[in-house]
N, C-alpha and C. Protein backbone atom coordinates (compact mmCIF):
# COMPACT_ATOMS: atom_id res chain seq x y z
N UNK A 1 43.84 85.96 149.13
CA UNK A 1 45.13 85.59 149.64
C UNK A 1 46.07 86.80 149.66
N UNK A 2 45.86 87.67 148.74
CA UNK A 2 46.81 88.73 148.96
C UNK A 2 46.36 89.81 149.78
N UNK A 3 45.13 89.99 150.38
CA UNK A 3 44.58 90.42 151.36
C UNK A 3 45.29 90.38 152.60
N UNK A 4 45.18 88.50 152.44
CA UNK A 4 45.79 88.43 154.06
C UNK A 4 47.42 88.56 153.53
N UNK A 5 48.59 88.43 153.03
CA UNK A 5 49.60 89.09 153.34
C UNK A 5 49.95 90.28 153.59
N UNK A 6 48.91 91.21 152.85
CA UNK A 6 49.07 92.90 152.79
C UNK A 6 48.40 93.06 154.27
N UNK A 7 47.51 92.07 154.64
CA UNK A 7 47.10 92.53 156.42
C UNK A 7 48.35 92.44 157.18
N UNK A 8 49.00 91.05 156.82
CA UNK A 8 50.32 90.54 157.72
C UNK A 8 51.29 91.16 157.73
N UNK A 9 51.65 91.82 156.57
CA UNK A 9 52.56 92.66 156.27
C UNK A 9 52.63 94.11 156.85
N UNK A 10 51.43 94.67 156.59
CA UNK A 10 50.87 95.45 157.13
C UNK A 10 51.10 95.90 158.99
N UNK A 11 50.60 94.46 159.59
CA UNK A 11 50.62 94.26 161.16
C UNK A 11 51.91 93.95 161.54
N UNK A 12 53.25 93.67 161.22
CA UNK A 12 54.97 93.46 161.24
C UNK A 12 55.46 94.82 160.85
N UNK A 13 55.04 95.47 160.08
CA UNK A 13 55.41 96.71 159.90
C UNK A 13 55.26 97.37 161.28
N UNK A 14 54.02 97.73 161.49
CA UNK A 14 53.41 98.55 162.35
C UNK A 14 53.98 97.82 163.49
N UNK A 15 54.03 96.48 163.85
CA UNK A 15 54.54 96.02 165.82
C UNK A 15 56.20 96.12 165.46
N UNK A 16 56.73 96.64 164.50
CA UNK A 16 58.52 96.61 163.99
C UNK A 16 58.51 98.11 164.92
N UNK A 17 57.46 99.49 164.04
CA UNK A 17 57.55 100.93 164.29
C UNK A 17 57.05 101.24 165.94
N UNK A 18 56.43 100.02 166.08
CA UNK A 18 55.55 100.21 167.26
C UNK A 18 57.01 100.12 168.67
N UNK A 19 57.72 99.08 168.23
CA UNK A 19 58.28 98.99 169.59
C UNK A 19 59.91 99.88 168.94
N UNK A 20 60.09 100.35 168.32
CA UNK A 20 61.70 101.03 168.07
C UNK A 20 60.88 102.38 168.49
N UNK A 21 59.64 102.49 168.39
CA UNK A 21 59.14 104.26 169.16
C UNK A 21 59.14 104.08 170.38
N UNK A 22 59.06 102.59 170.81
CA UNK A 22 59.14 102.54 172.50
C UNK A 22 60.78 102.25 173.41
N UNK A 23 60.90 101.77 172.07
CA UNK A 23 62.58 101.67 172.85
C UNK A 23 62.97 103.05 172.48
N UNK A 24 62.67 104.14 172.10
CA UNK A 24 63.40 105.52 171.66
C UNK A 24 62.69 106.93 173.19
N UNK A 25 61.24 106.10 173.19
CA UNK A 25 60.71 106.58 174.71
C UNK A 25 61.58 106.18 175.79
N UNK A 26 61.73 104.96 175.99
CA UNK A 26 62.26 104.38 177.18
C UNK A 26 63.56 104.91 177.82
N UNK A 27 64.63 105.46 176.77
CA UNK A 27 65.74 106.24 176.71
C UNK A 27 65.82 107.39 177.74
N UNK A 28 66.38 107.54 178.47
CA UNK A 28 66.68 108.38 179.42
C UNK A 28 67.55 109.75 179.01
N UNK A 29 67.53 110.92 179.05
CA UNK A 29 68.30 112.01 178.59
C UNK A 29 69.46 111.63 179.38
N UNK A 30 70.80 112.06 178.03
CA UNK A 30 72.03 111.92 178.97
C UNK A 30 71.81 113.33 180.70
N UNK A 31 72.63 112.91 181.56
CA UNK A 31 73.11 113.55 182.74
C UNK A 31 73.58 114.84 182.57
N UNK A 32 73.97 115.85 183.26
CA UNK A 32 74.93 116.83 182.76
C UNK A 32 76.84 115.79 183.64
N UNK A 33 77.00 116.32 182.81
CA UNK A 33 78.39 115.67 183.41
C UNK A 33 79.55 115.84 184.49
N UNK A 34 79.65 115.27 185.58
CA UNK A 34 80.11 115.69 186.77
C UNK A 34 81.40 116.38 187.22
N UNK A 35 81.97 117.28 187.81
CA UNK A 35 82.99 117.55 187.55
C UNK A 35 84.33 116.38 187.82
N UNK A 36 85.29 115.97 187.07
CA UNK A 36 86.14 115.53 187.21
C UNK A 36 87.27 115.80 188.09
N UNK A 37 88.29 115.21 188.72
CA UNK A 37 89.45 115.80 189.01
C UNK A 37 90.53 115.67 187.66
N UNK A 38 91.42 116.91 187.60
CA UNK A 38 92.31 117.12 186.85
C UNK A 38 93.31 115.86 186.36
N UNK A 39 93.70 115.05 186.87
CA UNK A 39 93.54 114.19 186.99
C UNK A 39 93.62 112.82 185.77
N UNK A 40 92.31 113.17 185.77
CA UNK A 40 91.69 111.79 185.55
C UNK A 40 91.29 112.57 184.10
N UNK A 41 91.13 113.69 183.79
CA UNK A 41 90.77 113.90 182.04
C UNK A 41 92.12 113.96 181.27
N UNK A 42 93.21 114.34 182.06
CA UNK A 42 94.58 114.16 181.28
C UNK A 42 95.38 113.07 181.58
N UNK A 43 94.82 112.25 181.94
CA UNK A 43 95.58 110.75 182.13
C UNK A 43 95.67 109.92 180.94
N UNK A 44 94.67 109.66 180.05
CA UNK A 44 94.08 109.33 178.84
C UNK A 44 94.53 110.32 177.23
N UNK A 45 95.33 109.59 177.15
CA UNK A 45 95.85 110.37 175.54
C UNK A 45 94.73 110.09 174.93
N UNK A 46 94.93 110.91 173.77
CA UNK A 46 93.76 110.61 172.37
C UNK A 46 94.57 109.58 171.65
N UNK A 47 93.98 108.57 171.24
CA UNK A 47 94.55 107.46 170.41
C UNK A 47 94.69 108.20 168.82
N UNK A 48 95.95 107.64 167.84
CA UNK A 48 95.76 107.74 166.94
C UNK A 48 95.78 106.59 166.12
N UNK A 49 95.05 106.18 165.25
CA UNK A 49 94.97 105.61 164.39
C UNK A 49 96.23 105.21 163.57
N UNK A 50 96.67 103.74 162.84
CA UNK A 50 97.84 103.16 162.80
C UNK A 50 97.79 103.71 161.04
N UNK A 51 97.35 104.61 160.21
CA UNK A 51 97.42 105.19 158.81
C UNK A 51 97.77 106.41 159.60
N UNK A 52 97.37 106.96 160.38
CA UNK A 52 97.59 108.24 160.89
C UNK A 52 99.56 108.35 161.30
N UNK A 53 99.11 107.33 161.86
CA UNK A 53 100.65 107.20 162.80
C UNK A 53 101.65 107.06 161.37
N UNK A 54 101.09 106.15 160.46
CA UNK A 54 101.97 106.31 159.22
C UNK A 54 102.46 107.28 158.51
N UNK A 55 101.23 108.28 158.49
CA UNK A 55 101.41 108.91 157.74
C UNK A 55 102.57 110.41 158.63
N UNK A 56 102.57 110.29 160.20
CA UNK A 56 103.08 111.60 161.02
C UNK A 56 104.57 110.80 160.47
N UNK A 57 104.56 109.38 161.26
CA UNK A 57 106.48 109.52 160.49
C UNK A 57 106.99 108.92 159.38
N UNK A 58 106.00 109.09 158.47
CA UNK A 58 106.78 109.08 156.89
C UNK A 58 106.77 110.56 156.82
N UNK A 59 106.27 111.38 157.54
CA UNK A 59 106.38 112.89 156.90
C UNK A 59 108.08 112.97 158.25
N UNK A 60 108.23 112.92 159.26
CA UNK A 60 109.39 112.98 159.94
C UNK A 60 110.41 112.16 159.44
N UNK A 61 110.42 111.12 159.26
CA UNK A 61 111.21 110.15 158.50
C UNK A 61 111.83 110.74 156.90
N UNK A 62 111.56 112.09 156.40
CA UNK A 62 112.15 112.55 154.81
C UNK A 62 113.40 112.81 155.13
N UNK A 63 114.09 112.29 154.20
CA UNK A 63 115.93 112.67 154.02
C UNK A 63 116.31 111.64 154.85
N UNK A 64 115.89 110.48 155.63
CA UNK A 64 116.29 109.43 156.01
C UNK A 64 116.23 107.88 154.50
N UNK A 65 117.23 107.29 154.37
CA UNK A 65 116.97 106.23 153.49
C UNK A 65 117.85 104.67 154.30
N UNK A 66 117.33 104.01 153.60
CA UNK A 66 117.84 102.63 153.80
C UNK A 66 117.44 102.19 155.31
N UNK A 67 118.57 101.88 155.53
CA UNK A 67 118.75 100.99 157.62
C UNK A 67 118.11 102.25 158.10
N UNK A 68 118.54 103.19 157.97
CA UNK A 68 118.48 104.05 159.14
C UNK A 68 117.05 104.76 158.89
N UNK A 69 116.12 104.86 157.77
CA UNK A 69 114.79 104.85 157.82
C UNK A 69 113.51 103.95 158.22
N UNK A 70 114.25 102.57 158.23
CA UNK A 70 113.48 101.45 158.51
C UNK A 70 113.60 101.67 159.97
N UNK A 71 115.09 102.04 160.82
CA UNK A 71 114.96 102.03 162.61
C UNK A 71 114.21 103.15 162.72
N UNK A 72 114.11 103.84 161.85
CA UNK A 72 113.92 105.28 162.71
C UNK A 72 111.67 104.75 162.52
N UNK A 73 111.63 104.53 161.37
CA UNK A 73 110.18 104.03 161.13
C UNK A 73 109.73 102.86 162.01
N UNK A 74 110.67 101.80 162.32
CA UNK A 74 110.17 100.65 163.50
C UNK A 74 109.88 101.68 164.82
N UNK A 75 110.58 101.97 165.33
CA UNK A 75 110.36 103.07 166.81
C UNK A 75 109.30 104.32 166.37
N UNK A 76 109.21 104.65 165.92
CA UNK A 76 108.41 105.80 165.50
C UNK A 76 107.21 104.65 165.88
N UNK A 77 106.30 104.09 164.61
CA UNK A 77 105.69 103.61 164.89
C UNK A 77 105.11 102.65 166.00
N UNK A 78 106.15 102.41 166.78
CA UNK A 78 105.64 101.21 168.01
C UNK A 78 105.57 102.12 169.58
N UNK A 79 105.99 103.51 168.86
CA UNK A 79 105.27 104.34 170.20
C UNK A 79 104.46 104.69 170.11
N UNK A 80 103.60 104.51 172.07
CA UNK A 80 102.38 105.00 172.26
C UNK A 80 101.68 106.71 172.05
N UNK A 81 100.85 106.87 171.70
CA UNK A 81 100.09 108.37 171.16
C UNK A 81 98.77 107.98 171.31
């Protein structure tokens, strides 16, 4: 009996390795990449991340306190980057 699981086991292993080597064949090399117009690569900001964004205007936001750190931190944060 432990024969046949170490066969079974054995044969799921091997048809698991068997087809992730065929889906890794099947894969096509990326393209080289076409030229763009000017355009269209600076249209698209780089996103930043909402800890990131925290952290740019709590560092702009120093020597601001109370009301006028909370407006200046609501707008800061709810613009696009």
């Amino acid at each position: 009996m432990k024969t046949l699981y170490a066969v079974v086991l054995a044969g799921l292993v091997g048809f698991a390795s068997s087809a992730a080597f065929a889906e890794d064949a099947a894969v096509t090399p990326p393209r080289a990449a076409k030229a763009q117009p000017a355009a269209a690569t600076t249209a698209a900001p780089a996103k930043i991340s909402q800890q990131d964004k925290m952290r740019l205007c709590a560092k702009q936001a120093t020597g601001k306190k109370g009301a006028e750190r909370k407006t200046f931190m609501k707008g800061c944060l709810s613009r696009k980057a």
